[in-house]
Protein backbone atom coordinates (compact mmCIF):
# COMPACT_ATOMS: atom_id res chain seq x y z
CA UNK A 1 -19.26 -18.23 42.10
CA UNK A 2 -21.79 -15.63 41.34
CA UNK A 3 -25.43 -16.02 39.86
CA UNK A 4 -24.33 -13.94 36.61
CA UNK A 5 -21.45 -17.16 36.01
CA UNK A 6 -24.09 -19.12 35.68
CA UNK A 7 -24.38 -20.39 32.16
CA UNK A 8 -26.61 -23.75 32.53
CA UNK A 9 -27.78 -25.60 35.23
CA UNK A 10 -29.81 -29.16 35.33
CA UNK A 11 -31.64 -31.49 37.60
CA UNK A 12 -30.33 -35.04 36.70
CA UNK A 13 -30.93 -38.34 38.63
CA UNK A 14 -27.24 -39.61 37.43
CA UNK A 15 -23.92 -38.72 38.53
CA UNK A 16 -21.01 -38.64 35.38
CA UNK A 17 -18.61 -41.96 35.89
CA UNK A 18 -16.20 -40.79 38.48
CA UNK A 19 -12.55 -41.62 37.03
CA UNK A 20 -10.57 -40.03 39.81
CA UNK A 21 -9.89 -37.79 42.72
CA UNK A 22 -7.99 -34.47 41.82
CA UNK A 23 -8.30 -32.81 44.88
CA UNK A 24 -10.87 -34.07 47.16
CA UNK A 25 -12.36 -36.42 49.70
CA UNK A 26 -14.29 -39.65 48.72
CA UNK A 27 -13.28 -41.95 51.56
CA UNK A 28 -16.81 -41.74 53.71
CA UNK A 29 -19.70 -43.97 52.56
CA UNK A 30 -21.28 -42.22 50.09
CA UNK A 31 -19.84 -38.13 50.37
CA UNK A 32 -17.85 -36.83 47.80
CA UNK A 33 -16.44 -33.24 47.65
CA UNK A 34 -13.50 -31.70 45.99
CA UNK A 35 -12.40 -32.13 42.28
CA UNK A 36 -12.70 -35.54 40.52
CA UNK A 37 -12.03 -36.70 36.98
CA UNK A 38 -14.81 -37.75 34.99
CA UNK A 39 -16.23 -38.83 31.81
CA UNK A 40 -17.73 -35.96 31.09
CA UNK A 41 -14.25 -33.83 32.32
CA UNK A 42 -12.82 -32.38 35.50
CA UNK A 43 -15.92 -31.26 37.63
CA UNK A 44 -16.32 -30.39 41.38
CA UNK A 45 -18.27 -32.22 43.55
CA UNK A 46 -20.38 -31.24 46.86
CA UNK A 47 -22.81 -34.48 46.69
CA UNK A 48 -24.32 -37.58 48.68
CA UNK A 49 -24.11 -40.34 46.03
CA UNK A 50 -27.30 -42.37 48.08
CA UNK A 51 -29.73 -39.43 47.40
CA UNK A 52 -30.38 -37.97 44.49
CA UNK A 53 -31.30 -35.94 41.78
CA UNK A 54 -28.38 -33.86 41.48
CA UNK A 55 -27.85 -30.32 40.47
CA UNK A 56 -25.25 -29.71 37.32
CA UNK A 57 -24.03 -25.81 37.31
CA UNK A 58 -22.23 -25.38 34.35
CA UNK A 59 -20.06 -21.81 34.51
CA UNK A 60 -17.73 -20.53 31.89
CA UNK A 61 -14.81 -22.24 33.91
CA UNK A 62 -16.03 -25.34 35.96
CA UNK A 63 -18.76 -27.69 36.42
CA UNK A 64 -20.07 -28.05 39.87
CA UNK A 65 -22.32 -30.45 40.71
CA UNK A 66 -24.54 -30.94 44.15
CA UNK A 67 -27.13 -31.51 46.24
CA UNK A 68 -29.08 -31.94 49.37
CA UNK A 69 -30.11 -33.80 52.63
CA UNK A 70 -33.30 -35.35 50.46
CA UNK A 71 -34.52 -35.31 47.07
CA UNK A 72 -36.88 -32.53 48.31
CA UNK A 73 -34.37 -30.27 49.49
CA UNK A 74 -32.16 -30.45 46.28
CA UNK A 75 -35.47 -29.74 44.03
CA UNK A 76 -36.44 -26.61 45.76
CA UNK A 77 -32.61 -25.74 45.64
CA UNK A 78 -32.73 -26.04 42.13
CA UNK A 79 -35.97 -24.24 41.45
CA UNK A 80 -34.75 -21.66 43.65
CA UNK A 81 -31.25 -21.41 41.87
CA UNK A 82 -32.86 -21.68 38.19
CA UNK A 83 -35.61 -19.06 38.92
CA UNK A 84 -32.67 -16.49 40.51
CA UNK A 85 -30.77 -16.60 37.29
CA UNK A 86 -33.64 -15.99 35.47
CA UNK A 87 -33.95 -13.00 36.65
């Protein structure tokens, strides 16, 4: 993914309801990565469900969401990522 496919991206403290795996791992505690079904439709996930906020990208084909090793580290992700595609 490229900074230009970036069409939206959000700093939420909730994950969407996670329906199913796709293709992915979700058998550790509290990691998920891969692609899951959702309520809100297929997204990938790169995320520690025990620390949030969470970062939603939204691109013209896929929603990705993540985060980080603390809540700190995913907010100055996030206002790193959101001022780079201001640009």
């Amino acid at each position: 993914m490229k900074l230009a496919d970036i069409q939206n991206i959000q700093l939420k403290n909730d994950l969407p309801v996670i329906k199913s795996k796709i293709n992915g791992f979700d058998g550790v505690g509290s990691i998920l990565k891969g692609e899951f079904s959702s309520d809100i439709g297929n997204v990938t996930l790169y995320v520690d469900t025990s620390k949030p906020p969470f970062i939603y990208i939204k691109t013209s084909s896929e929603l990705i969401i993540l985060n980080g090793q603390s809540k700190s580290k995913t907010e100055t992700l996030f206002n790193e990522l959101n001022s780079d595609i201001k640009k």
